[in-house]
Each structure stands twice: as structure tokens, then as C-alpha cells.
N, C-alpha and C. Protein backbone atom coordinates (compact mmCIF):
# COMPACT_ATOMS: atom_id res chain seq x y z
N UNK A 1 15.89 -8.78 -1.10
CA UNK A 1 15.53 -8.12 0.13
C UNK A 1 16.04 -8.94 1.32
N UNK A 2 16.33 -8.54 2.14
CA UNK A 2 17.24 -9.16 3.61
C UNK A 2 15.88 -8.64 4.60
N UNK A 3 15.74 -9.93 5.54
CA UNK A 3 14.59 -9.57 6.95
C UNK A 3 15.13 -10.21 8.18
N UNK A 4 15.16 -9.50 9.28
CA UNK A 4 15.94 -9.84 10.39
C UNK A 4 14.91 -10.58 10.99
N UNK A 5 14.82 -12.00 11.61
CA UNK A 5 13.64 -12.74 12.60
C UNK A 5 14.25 -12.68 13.74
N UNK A 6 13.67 -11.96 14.56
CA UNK A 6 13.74 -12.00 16.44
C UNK A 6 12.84 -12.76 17.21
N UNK A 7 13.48 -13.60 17.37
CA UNK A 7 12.33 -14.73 18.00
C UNK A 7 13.26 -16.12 19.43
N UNK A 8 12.90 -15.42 20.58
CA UNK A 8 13.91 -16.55 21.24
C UNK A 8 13.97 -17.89 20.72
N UNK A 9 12.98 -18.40 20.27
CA UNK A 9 12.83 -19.31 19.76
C UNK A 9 13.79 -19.74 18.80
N UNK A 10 14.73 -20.95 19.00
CA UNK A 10 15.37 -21.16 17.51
C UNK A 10 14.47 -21.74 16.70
N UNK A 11 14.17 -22.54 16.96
CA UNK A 11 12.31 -23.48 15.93
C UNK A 11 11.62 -22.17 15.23
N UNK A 12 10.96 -21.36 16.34
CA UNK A 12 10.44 -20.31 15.45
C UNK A 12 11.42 -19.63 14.29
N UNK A 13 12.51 -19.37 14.78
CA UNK A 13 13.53 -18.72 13.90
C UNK A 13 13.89 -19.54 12.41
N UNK A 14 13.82 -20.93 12.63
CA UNK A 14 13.77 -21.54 11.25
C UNK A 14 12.88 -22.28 10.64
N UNK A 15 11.39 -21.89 11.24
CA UNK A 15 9.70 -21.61 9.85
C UNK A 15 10.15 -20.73 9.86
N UNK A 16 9.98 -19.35 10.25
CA UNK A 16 10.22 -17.64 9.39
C UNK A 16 11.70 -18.17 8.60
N UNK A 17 12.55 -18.37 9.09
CA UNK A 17 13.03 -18.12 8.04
C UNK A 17 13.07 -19.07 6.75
N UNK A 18 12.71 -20.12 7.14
CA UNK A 18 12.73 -21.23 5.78
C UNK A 18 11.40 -20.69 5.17
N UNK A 19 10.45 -19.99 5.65
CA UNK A 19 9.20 -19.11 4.64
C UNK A 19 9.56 -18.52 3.90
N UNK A 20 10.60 -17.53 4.16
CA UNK A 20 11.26 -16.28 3.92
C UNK A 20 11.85 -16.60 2.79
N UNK A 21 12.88 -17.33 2.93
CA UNK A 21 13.76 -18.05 1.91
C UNK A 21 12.89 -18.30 0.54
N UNK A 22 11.90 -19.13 0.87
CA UNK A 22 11.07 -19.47 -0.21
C UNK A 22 10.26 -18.41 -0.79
N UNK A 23 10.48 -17.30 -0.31
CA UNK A 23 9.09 -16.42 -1.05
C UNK A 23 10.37 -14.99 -1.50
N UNK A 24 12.03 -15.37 -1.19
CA UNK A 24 13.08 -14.63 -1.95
C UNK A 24 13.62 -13.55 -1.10
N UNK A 25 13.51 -13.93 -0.14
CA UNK A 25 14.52 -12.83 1.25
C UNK A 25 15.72 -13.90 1.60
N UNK A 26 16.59 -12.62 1.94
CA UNK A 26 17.85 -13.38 2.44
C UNK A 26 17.59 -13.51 3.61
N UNK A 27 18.18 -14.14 4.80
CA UNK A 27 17.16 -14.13 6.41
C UNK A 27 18.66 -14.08 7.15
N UNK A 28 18.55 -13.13 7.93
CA UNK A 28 19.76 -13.11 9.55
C UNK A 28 18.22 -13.38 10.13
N UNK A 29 19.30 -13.99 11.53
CA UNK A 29 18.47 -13.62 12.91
C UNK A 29 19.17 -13.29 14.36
N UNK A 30 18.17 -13.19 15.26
CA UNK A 30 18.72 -12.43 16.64
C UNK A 30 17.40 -12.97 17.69
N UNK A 31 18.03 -14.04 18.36
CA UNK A 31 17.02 -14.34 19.85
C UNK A 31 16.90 -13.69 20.63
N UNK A 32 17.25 -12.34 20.49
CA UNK A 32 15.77 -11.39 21.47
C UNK A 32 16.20 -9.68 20.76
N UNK A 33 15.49 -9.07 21.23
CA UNK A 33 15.70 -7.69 20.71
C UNK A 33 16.59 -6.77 21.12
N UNK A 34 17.73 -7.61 22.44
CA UNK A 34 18.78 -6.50 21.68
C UNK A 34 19.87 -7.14 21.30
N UNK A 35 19.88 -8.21 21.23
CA UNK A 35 20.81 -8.56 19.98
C UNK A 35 20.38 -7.90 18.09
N UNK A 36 19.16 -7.85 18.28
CA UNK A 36 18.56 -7.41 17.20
C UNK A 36 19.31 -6.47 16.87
N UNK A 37 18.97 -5.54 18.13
CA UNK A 37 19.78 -3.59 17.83
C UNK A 37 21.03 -3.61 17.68
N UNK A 38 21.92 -4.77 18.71
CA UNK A 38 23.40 -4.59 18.09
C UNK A 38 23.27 -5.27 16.59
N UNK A 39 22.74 -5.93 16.24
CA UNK A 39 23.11 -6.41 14.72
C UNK A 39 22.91 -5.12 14.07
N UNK A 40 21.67 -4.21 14.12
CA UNK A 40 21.32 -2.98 13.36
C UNK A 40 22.38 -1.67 13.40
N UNK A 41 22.69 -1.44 15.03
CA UNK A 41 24.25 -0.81 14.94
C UNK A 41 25.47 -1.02 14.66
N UNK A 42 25.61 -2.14 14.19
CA UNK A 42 26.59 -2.48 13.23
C UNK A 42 26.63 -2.53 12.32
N UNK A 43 25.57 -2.09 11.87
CA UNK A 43 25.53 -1.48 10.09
C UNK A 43 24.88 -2.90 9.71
N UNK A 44 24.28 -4.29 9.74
CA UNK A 44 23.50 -4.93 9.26
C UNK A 44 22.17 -4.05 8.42
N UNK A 45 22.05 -4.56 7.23
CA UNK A 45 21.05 -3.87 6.75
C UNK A 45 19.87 -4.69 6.48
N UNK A 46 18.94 -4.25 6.71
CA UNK A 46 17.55 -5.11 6.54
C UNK A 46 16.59 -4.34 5.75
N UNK A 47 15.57 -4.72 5.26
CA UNK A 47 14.18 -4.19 4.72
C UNK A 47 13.36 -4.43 5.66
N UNK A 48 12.81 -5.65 6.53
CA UNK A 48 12.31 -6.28 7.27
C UNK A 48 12.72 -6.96 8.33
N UNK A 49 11.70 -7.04 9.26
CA UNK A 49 11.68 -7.40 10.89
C UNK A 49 10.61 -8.42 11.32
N UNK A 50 10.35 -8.72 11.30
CA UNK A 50 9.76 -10.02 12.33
C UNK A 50 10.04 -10.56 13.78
N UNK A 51 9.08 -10.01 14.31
CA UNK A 51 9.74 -9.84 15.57
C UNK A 51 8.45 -10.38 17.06
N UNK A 52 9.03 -11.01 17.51
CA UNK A 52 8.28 -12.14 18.23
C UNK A 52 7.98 -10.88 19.45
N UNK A 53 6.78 -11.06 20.59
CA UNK A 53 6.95 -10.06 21.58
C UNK A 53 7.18 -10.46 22.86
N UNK A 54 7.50 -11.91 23.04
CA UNK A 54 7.81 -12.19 24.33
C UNK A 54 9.02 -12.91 24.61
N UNK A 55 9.91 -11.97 24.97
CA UNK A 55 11.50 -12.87 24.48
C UNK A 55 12.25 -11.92 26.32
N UNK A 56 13.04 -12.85 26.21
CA UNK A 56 13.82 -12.72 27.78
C UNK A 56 14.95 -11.02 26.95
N UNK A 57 15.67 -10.36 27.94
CA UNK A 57 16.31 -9.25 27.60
C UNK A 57 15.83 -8.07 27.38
N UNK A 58 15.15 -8.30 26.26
CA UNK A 58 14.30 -7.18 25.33
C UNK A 58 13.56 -7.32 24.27
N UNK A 59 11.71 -7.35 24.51
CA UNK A 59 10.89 -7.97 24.23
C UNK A 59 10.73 -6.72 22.55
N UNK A 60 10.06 -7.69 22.51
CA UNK A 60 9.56 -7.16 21.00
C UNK A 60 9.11 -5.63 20.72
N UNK A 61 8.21 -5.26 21.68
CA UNK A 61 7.68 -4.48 22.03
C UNK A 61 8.50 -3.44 22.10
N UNK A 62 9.63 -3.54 22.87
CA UNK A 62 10.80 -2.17 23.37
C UNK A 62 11.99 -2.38 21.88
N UNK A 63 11.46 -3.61 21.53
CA UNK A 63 12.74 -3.09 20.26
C UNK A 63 11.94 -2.54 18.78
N UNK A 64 10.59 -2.57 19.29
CA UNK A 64 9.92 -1.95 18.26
C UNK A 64 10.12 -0.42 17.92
N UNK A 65 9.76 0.40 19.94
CA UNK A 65 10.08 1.22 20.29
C UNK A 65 11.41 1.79 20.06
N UNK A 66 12.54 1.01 20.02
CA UNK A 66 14.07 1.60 19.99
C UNK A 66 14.08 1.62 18.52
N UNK A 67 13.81 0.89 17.52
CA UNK A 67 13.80 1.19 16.28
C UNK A 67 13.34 2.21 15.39
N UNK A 68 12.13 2.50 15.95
CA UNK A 68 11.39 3.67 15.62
C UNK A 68 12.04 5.06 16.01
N UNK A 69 12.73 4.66 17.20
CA UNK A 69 13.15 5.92 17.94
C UNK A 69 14.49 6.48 17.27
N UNK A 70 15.21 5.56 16.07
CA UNK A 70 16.31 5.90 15.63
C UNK A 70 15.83 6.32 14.12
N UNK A 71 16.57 7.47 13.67
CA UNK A 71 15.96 8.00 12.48
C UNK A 71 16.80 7.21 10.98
N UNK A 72 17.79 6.34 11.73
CA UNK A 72 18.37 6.00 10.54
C UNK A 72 17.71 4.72 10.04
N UNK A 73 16.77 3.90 11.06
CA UNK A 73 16.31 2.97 10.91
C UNK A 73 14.28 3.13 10.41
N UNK A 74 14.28 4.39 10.18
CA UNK A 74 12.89 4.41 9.48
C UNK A 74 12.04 3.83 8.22
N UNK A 75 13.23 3.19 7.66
CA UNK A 75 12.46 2.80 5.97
C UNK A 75 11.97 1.20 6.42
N UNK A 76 12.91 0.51 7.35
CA UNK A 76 13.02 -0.58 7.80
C UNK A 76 11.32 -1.22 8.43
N UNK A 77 10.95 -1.93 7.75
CA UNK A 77 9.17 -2.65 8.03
C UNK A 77 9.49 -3.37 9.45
N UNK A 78 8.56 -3.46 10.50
CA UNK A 78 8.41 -4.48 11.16
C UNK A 78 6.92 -5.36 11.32
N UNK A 79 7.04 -6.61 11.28
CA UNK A 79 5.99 -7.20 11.62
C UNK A 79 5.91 -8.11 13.08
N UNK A 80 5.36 -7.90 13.43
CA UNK A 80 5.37 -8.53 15.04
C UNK A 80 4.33 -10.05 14.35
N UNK A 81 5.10 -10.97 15.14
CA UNK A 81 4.81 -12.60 14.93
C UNK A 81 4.71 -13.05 16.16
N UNK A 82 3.52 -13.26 16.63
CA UNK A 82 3.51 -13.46 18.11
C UNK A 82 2.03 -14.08 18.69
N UNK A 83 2.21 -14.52 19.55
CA UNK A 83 1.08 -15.68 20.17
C UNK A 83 0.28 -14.43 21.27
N UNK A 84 0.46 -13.40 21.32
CA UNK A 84 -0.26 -11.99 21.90
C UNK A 84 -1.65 -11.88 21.41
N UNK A 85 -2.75 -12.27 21.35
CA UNK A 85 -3.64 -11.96 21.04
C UNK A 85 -4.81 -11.22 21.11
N UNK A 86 -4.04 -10.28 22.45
CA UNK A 86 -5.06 -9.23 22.69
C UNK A 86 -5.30 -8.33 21.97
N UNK A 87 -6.72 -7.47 21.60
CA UNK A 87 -6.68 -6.39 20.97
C UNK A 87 -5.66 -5.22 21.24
N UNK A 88 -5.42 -4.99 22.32
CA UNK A 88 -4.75 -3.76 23.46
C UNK A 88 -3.47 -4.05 22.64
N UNK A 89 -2.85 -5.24 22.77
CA UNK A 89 -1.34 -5.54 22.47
C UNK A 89 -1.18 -4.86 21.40
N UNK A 90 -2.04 -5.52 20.36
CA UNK A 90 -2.09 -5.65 18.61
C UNK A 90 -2.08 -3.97 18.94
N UNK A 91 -2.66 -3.18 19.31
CA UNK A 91 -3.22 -1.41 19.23
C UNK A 91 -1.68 -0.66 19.46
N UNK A 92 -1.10 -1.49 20.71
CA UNK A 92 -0.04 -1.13 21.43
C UNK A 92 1.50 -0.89 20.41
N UNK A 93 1.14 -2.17 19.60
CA UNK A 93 2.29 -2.86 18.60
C UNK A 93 2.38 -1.83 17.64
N UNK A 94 1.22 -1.66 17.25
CA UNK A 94 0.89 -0.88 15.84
C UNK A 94 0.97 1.10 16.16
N UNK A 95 0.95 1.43 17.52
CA UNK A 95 1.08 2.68 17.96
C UNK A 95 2.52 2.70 17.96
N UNK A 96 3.30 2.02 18.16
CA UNK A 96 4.32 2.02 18.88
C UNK A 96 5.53 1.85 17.06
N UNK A 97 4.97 1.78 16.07
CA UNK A 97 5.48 1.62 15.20
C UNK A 97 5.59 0.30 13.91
N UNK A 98 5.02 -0.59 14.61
CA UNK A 98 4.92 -1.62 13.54
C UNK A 98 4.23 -1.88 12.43
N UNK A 99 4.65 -2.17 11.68
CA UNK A 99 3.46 -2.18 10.33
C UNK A 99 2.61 -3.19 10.13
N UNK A 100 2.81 -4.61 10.83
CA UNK A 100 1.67 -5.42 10.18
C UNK A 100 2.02 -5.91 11.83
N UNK A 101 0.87 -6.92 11.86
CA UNK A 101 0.77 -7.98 12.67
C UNK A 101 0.03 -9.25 13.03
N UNK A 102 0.82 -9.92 12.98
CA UNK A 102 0.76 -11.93 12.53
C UNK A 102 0.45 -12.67 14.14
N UNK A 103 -0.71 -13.11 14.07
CA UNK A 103 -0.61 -14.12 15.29
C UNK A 103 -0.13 -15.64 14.77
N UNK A 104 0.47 -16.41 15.53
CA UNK A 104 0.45 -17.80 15.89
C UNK A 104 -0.28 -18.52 16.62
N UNK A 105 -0.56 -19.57 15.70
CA UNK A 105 0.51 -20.06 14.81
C UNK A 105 -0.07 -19.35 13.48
N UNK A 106 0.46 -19.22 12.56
CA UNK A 106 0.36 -18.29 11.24
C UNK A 106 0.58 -19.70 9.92
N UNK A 107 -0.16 -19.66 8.60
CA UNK A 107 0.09 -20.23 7.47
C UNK A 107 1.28 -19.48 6.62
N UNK A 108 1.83 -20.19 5.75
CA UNK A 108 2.47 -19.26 4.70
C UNK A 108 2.04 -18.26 3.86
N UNK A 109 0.57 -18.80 3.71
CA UNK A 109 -0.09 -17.92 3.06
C UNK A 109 -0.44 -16.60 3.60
N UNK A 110 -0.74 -16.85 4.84
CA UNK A 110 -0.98 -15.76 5.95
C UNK A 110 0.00 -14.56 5.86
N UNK A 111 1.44 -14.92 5.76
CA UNK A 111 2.52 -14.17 6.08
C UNK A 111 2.64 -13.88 4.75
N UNK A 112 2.49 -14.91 3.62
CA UNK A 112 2.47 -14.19 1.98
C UNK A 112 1.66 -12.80 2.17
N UNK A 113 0.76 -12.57 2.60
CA UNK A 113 -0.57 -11.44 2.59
C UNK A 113 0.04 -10.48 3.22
N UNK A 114 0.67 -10.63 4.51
CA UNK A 114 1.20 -9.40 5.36
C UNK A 114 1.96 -8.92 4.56
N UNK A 115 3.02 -9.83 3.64
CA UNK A 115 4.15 -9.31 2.53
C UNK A 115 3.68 -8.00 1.80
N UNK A 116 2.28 -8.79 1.07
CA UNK A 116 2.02 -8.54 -0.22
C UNK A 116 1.83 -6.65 0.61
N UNK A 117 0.72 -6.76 1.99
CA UNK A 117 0.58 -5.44 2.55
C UNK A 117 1.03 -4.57 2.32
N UNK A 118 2.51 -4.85 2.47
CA UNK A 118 3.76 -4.23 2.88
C UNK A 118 4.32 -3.74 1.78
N UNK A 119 4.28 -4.20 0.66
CA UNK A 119 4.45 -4.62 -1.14
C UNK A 119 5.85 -4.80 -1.15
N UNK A 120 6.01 -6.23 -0.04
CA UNK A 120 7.37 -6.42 0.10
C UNK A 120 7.04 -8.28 -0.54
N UNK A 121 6.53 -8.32 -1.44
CA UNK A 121 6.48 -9.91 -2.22
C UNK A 121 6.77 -10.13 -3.46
């Protein structure tokens, strides 16, 4: 399975992905969300998303929204990984199309569970 991590963060970008690695995903990434979308319109293929919500360009949030909004990209999971801890956000995230959602800082085990959710482990 291949999972795209969007996270301005390069640090964040390599825990998700050195997690990832270890639990048998191949890992791209993209520091903000629309690099994300050009990786996805270029035919990059993913199962999974991880996707941080406060990033300069295009926040997590609107590339949640643009993903959802494309019909070729529907099978594709996202999980939002993010230091957002409001209820409203989390409501916002999950209306808006995302399937799980991870605050930080997060365990491995933590993100093992969102997997298992997903029955992507």
C-alpha cells in the first residue's frame, strides 16, 4: 500500500513516514496541500493520506475538500494528523471528508489503531 504525508513539516514528514515504513506502506510526500494535488494529478497513486491542517499554500482542510470533490480520487483514505484540537475542527475534518483523525503528538500505536480503523494494517 503507498500513503501520501502532507505535512510542512519535514521532521513531521519523517516520524509518519519512518511509522509507515515499519507497519509496510511505501511513503511519498508533499509540504502542503497543493503540492499534494499536483502529485495526485499526475497520476501518483495512493491508498492513503495523512495530512497535517495547518500548512502555508493550502491547508489540510481545503485539500481534504479538493480531494473529495474529485470523483477519481474517492477510494483514497485520509487521515488528518494535526495539533487542532478542537471539537468544531475534528466535526469540520470529518464533514468535509476525512476518515480518521490523529492529534499530536500521536504514539505508533495510536496511528497502528487509526490503520487497523481503516482495515488498512
Amino acid at each position: 500500500m503507498r500513503a501520501l504525508v502532507v505535512d510542512d513539516s519535514k521532521s513531521m514528514r519523517m516520524i509518519l513516514g519512518k511509522t509507515l515504513r515499519e507497519i509496510g506502506f511505501q511513503v511519498v510526500e508533499a509540504g502542503d496541500g497543493q503540492e499534494a494535488l499536483a502529485r495526485l494529478s499526475q497520476g501518483e497513486e495512493v491508498d492513503l493520506m495523512l495530512v497535517d491542517w495547518n500548512m502555508p499554500v493550502m491547508n489540510g482542510y481545503e485539500l481534504v475538500c479538493a480531494v473529495r470533490a474529485n470523483a477519481l480520487l474517492g477510494s483514497v483514505r485520509i487521515m488528518m494528523v494535526t495539533t487542532e484540537t478542537s471539537m468544531s475542527q475534528i466535526q469540520q475534518a470529518l464533514a468535509a471528508g476525512a476518515n480518521e483523525y490523529v492529534m499530536k503528538p500521536f504514539t505508533k500505536e495510536v496511528l497502528a489503531e487509526k490503520l487497523a480503523l481503516l482495515g488498512m494494517n
